[in-house]
PDB file of N, CA and C in Angstrom:
ATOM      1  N   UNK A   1       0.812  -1.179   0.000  1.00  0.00           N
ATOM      2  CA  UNK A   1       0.000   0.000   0.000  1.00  0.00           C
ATOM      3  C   UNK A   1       0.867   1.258   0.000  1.00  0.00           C
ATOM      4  N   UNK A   2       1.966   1.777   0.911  1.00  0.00           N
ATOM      5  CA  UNK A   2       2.530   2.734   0.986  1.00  0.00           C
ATOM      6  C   UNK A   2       3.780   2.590  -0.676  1.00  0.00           C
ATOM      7  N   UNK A   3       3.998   1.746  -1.177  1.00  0.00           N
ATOM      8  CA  UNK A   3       4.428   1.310  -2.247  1.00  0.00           C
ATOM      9  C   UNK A   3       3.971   2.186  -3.197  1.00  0.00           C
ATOM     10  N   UNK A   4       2.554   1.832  -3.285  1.00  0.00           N
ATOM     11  CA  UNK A   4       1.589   2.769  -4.571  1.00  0.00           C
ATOM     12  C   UNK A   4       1.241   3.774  -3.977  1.00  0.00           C
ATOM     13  N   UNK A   5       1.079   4.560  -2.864  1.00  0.00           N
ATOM     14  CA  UNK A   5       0.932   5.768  -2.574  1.00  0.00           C
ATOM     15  C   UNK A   5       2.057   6.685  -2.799  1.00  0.00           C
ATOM     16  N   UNK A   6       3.526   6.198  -2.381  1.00  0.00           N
ATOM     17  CA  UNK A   6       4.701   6.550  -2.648  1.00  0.00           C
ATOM     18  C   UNK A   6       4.613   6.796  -4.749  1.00  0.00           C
ATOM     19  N   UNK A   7       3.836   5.937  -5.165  1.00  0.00           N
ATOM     20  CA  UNK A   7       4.620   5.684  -6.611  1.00  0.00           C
ATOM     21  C   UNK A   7       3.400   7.075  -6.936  1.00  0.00           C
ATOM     22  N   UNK A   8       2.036   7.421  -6.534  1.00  0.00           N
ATOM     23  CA  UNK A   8       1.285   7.800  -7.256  1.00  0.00           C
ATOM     24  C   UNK A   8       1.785   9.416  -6.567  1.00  0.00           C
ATOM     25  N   UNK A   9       2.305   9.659  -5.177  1.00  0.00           N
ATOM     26  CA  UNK A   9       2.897  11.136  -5.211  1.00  0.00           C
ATOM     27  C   UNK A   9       4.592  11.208  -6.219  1.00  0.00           C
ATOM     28  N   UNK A  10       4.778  10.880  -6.407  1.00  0.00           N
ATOM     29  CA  UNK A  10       6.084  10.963  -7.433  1.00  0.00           C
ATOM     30  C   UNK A  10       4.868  11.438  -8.491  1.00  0.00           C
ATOM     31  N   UNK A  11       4.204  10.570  -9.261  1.00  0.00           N
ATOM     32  CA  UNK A  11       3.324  10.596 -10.473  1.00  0.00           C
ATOM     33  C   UNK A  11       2.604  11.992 -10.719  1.00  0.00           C
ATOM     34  N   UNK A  12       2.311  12.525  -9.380  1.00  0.00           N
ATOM     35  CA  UNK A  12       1.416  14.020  -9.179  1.00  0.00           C
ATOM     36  C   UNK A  12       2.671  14.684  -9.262  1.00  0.00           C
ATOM     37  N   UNK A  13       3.567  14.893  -8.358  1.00  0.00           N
ATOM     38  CA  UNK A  13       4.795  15.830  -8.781  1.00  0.00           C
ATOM     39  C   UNK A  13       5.449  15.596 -10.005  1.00  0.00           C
ATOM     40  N   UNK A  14       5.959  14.992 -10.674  1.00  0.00           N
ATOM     41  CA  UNK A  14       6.090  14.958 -11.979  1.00  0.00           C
ATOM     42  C   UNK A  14       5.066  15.576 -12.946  1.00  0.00           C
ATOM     43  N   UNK A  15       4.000  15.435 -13.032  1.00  0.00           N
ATOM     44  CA  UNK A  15       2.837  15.597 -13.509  1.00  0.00           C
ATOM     45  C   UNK A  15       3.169  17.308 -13.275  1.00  0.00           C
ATOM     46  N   UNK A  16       3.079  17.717 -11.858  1.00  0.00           N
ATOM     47  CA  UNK A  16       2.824  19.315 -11.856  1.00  0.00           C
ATOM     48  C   UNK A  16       4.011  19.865 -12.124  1.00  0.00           C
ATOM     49  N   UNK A  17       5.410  19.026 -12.363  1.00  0.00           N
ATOM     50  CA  UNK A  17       6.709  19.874 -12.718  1.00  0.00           C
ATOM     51  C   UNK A  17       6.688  20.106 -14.171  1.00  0.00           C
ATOM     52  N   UNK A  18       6.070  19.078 -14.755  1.00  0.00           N
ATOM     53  CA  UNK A  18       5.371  19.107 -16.501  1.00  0.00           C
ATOM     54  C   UNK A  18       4.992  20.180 -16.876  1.00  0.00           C
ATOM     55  N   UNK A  19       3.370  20.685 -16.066  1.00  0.00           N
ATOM     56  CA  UNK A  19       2.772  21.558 -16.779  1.00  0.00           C
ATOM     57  C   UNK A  19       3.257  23.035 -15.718  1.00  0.00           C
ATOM     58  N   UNK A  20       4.732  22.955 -15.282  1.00  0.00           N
ATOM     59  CA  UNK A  20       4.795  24.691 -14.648  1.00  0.00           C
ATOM     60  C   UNK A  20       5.677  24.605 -15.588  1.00  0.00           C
ATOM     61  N   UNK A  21       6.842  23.629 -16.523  1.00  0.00           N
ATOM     62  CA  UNK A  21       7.574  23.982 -17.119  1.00  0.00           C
ATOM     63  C   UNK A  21       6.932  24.532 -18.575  1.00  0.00           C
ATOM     64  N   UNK A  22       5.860  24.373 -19.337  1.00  0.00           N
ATOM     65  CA  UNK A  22       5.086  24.480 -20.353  1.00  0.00           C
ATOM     66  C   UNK A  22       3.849  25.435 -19.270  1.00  0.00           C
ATOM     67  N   UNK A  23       4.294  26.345 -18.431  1.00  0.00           N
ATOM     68  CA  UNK A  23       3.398  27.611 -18.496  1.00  0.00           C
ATOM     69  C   UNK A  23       3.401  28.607 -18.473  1.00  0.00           C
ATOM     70  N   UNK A  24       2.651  29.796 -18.510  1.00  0.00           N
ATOM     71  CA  UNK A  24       2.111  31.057 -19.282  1.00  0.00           C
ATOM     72  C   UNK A  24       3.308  31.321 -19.817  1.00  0.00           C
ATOM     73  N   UNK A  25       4.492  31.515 -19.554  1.00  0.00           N
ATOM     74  CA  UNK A  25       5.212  32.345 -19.772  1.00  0.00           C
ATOM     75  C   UNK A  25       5.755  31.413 -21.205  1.00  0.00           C
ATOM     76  N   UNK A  26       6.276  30.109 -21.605  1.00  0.00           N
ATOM     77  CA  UNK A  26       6.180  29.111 -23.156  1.00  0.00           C
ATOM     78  C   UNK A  26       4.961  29.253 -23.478  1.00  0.00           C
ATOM     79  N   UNK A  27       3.695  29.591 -22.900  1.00  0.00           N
ATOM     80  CA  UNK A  27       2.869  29.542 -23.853  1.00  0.00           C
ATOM     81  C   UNK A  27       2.394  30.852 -24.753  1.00  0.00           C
ATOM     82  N   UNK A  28       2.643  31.787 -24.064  1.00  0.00           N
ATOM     83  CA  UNK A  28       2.356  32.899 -24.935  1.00  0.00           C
ATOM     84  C   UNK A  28       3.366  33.419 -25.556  1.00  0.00           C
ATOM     85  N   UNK A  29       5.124  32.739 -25.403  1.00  0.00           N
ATOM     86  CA  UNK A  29       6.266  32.898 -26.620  1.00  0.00           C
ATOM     87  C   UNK A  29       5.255  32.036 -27.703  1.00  0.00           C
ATOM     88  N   UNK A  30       5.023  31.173 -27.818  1.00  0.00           N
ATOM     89  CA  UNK A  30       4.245  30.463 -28.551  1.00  0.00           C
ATOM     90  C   UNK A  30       3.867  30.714 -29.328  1.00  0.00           C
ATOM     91  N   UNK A  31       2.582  31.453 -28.656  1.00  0.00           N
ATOM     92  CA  UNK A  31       0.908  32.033 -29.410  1.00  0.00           C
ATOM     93  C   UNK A  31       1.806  33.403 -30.119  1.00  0.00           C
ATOM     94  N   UNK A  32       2.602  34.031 -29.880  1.00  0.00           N
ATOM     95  CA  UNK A  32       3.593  35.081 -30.455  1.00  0.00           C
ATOM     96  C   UNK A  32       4.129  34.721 -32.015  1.00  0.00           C
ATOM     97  N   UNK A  33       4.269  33.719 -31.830  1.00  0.00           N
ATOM     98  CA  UNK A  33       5.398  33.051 -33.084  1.00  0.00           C
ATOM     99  C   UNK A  33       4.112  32.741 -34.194  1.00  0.00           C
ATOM    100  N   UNK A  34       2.886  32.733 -33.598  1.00  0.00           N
ATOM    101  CA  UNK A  34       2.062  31.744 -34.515  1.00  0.00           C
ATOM    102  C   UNK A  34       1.249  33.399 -34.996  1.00  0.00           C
ATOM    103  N   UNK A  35       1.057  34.202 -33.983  1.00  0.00           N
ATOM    104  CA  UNK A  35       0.645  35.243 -34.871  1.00  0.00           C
ATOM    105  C   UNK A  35       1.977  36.019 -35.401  1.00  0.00           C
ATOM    106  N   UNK A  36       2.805  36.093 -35.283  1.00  0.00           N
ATOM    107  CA  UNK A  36       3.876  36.706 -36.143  1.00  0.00           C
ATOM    108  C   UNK A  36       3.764  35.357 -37.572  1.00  0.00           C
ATOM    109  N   UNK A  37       3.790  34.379 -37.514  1.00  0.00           N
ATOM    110  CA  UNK A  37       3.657  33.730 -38.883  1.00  0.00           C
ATOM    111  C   UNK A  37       1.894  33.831 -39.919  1.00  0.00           C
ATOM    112  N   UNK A  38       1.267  33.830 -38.876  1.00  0.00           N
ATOM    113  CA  UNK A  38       0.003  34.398 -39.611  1.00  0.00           C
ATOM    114  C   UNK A  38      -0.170  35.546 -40.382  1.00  0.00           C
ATOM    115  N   UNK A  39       0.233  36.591 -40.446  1.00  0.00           N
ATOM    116  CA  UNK A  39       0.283  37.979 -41.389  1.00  0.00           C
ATOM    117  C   UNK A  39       0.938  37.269 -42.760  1.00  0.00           C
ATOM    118  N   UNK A  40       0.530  37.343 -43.235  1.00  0.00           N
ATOM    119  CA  UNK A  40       1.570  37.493 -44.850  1.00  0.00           C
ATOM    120  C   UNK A  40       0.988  37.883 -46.001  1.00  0.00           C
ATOM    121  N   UNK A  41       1.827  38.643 -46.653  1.00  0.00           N
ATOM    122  CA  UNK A  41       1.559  39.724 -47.333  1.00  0.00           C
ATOM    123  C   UNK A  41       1.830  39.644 -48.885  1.00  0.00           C
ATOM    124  N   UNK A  42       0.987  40.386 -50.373  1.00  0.00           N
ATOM    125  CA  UNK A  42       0.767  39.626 -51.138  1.00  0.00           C
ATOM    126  C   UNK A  42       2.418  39.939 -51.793  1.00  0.00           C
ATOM    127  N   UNK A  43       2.307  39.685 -52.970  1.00  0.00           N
ATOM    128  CA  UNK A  43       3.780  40.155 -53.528  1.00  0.00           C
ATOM    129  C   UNK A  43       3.670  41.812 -53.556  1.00  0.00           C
ATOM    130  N   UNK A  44       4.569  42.043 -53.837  1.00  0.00           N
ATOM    131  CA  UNK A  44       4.836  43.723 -54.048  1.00  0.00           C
ATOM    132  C   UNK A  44       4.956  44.202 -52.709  1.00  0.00           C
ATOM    133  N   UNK A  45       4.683  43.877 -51.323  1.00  0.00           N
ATOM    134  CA  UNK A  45       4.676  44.020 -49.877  1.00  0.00           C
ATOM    135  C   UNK A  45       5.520  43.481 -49.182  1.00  0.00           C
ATOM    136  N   UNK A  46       5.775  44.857 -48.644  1.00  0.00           N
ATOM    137  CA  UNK A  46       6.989  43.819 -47.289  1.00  0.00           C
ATOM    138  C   UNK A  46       6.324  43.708 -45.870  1.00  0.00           C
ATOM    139  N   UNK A  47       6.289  42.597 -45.317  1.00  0.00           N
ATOM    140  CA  UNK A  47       5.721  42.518 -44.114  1.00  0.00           C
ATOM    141  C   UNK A  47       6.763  43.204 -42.886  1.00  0.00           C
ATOM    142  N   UNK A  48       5.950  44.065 -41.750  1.00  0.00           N
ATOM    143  CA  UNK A  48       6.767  44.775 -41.252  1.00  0.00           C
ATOM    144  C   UNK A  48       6.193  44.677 -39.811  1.00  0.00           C
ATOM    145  N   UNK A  49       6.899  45.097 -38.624  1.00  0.00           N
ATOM    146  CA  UNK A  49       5.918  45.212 -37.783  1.00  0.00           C
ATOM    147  C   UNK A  49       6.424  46.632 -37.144  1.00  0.00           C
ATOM    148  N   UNK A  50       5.350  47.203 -37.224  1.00  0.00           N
ATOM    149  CA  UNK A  50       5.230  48.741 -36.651  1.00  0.00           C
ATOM    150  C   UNK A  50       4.211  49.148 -35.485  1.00  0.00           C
ATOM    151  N   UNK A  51       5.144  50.035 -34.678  1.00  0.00           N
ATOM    152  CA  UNK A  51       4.294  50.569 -33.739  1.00  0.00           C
ATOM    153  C   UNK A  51       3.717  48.688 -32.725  1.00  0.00           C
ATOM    154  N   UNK A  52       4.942  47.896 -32.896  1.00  0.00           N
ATOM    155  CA  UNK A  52       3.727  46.787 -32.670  1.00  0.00           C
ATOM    156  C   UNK A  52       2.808  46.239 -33.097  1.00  0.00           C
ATOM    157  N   UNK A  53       2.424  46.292 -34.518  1.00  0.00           N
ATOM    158  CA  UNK A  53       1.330  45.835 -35.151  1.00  0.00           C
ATOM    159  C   UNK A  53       2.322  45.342 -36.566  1.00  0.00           C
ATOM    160  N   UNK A  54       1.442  44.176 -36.964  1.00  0.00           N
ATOM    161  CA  UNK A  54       2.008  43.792 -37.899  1.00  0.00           C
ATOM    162  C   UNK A  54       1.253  44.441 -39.552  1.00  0.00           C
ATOM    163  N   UNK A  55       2.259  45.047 -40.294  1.00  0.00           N
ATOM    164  CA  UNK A  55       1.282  45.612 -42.004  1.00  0.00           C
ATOM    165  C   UNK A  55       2.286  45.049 -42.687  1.00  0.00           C
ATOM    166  N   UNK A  56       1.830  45.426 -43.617  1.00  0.00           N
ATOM    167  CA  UNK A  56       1.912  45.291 -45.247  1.00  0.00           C
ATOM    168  C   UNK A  56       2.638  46.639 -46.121  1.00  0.00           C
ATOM    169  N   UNK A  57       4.221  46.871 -46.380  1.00  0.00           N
ATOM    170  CA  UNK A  57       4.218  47.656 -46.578  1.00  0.00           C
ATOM    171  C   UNK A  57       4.432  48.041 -48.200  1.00  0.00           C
ATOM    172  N   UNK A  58       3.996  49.272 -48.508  1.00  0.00           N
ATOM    173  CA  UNK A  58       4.780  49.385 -49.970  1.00  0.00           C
ATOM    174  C   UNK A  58       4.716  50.401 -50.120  1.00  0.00           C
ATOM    175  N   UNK A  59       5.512  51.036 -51.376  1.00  0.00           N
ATOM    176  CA  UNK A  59       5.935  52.529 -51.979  1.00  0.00           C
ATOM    177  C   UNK A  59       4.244  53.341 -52.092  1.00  0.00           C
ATOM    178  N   UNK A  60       4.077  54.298 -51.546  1.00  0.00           N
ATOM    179  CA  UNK A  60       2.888  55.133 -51.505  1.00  0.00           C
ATOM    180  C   UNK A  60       1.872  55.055 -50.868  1.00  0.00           C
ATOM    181  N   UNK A  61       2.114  53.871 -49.748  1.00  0.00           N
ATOM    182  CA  UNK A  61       0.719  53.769 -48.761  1.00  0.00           C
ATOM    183  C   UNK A  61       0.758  54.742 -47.763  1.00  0.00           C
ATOM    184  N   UNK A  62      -0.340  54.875 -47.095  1.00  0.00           N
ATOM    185  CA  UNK A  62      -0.219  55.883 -46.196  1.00  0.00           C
ATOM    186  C   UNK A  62       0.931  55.610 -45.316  1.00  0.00           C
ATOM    187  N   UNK A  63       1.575  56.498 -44.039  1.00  0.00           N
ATOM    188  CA  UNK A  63       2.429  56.249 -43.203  1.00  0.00           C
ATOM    189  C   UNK A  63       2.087  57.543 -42.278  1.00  0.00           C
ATOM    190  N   UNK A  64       2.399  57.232 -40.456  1.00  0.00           N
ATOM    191  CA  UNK A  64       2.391  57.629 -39.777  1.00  0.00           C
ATOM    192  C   UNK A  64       3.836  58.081 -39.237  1.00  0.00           C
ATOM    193  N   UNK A  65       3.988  59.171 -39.568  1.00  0.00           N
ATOM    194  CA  UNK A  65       5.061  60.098 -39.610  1.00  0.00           C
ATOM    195  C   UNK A  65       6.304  60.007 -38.169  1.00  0.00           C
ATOM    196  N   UNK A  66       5.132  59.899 -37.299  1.00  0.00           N
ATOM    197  CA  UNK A  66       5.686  59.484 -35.596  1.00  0.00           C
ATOM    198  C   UNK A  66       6.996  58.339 -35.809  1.00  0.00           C
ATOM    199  N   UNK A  67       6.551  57.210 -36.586  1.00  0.00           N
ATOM    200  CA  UNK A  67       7.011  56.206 -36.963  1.00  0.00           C
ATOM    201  C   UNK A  67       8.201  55.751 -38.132  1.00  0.00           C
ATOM    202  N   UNK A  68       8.204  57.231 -38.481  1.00  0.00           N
ATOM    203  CA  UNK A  68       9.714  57.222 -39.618  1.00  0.00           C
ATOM    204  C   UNK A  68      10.852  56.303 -39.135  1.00  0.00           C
ATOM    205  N   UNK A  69      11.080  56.143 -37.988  1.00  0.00           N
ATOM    206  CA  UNK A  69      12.343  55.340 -37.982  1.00  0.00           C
ATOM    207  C   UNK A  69      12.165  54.186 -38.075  1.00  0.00           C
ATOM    208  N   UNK A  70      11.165  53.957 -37.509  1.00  0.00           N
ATOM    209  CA  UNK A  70      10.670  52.464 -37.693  1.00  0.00           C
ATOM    210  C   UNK A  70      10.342  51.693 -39.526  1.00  0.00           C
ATOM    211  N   UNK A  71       9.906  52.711 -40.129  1.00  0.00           N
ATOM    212  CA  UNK A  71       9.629  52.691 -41.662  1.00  0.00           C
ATOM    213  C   UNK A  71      11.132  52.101 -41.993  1.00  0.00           C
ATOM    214  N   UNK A  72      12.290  53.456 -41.754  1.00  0.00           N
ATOM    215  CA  UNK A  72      13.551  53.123 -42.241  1.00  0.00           C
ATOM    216  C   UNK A  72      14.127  51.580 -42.487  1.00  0.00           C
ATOM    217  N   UNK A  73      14.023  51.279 -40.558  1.00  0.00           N
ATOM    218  CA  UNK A  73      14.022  49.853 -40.903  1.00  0.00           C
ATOM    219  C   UNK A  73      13.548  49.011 -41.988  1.00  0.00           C
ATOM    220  N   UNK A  74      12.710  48.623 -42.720  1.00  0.00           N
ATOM    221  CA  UNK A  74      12.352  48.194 -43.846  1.00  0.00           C
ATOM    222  C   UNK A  74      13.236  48.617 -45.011  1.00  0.00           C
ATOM    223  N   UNK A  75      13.602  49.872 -44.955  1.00  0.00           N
ATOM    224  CA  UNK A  75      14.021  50.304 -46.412  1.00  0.00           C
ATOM    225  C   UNK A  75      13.081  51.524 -46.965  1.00  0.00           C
ATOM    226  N   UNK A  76      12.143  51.938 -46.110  1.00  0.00           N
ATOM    227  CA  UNK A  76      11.050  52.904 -46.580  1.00  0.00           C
ATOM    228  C   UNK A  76      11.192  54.252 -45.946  1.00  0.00           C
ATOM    229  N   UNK A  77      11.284  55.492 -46.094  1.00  0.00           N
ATOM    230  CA  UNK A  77      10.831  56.551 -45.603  1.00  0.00           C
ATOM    231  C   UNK A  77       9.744  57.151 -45.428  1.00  0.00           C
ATOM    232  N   UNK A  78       9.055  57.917 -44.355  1.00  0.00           N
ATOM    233  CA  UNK A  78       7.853  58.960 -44.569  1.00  0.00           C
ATOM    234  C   UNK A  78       7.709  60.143 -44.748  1.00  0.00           C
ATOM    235  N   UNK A  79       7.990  60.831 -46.285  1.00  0.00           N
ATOM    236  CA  UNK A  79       8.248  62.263 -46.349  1.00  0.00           C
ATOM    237  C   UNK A  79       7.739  62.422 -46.932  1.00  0.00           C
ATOM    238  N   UNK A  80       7.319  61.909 -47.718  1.00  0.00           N
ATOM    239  CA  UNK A  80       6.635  62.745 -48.605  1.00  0.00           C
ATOM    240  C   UNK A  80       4.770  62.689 -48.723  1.00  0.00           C
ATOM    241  N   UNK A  81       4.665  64.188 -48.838  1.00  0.00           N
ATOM    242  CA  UNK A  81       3.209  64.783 -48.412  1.00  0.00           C
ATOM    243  C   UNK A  81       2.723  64.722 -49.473  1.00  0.00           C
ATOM    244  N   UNK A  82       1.405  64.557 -49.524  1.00  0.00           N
ATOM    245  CA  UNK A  82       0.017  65.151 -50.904  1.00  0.00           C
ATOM    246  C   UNK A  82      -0.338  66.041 -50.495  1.00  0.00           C
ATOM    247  N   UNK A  83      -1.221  66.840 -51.228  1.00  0.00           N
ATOM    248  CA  UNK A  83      -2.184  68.172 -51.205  1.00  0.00           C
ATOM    249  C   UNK A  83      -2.716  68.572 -50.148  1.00  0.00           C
ATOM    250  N   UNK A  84      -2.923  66.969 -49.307  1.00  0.00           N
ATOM    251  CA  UNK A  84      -3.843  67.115 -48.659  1.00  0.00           C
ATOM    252  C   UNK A  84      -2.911  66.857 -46.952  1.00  0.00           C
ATOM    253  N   UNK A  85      -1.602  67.139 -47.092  1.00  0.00           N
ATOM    254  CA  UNK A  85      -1.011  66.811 -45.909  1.00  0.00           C
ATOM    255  C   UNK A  85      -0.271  65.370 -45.364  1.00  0.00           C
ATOM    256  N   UNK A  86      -0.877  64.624 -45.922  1.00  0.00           N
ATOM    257  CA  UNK A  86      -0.725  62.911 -45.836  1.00  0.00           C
ATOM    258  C   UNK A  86       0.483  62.628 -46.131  1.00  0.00           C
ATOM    259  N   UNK A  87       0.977  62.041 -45.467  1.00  0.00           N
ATOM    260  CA  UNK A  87       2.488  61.244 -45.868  1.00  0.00           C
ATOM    261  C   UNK A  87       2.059  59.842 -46.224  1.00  0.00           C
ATOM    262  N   UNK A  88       3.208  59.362 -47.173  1.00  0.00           N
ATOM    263  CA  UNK A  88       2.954  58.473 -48.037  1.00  0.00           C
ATOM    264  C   UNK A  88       4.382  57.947 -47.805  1.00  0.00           C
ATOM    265  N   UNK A  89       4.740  56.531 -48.529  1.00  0.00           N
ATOM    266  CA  UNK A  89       5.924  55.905 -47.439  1.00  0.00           C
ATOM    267  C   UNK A  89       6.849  56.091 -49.445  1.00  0.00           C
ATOM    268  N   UNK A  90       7.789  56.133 -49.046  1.00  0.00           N
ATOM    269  CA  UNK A  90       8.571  56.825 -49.945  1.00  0.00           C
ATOM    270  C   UNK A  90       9.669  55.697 -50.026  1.00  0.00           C
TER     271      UNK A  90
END
């Protein structure tokens, strides 16, 4: 009797050293990786992630000016304005 009580607390601690090593903190690197692979973008677009958010970028879409350095990274600038004030990724 103390045989299988002995064998079935080993079985529970093992068991709970399992699921603290696979928690929150591996699981949401995880869920990270799977939405960073979910975005993808058609041809002519570079996938980027800005401000924390993942887009789609290309020559003349809008751009948020705050964010020029972040654009750079890619290879893109935000300077240049329309009529109407708007920066467009350059």
């Amino acid at each position: 009797m103390r045989r299988r009580l002995a064998l079935f607390v080993c079985t529970c601690l093992l068991a709970a050293a399992g699921a603290a090593a696979t928690g929150p903190a591996t699981q949401a690197a995880g869920s990270g990786q799977q939405a960073a692979a979910a975005k993808t973008c058609s041809s002519g677009f570079t996938h980027a992630v800005i401000n924390h958010q993942q887009k789609c970028l290309r020559r003349g879409e809008f751009c948020a000016h705050r964010y020029r350095k972040q654009y750079r990274h890619y290879g893109y600038d935000c300077v240049k304005r329309d009529r109407n004030g708007a920066y467009h990724l350059t």
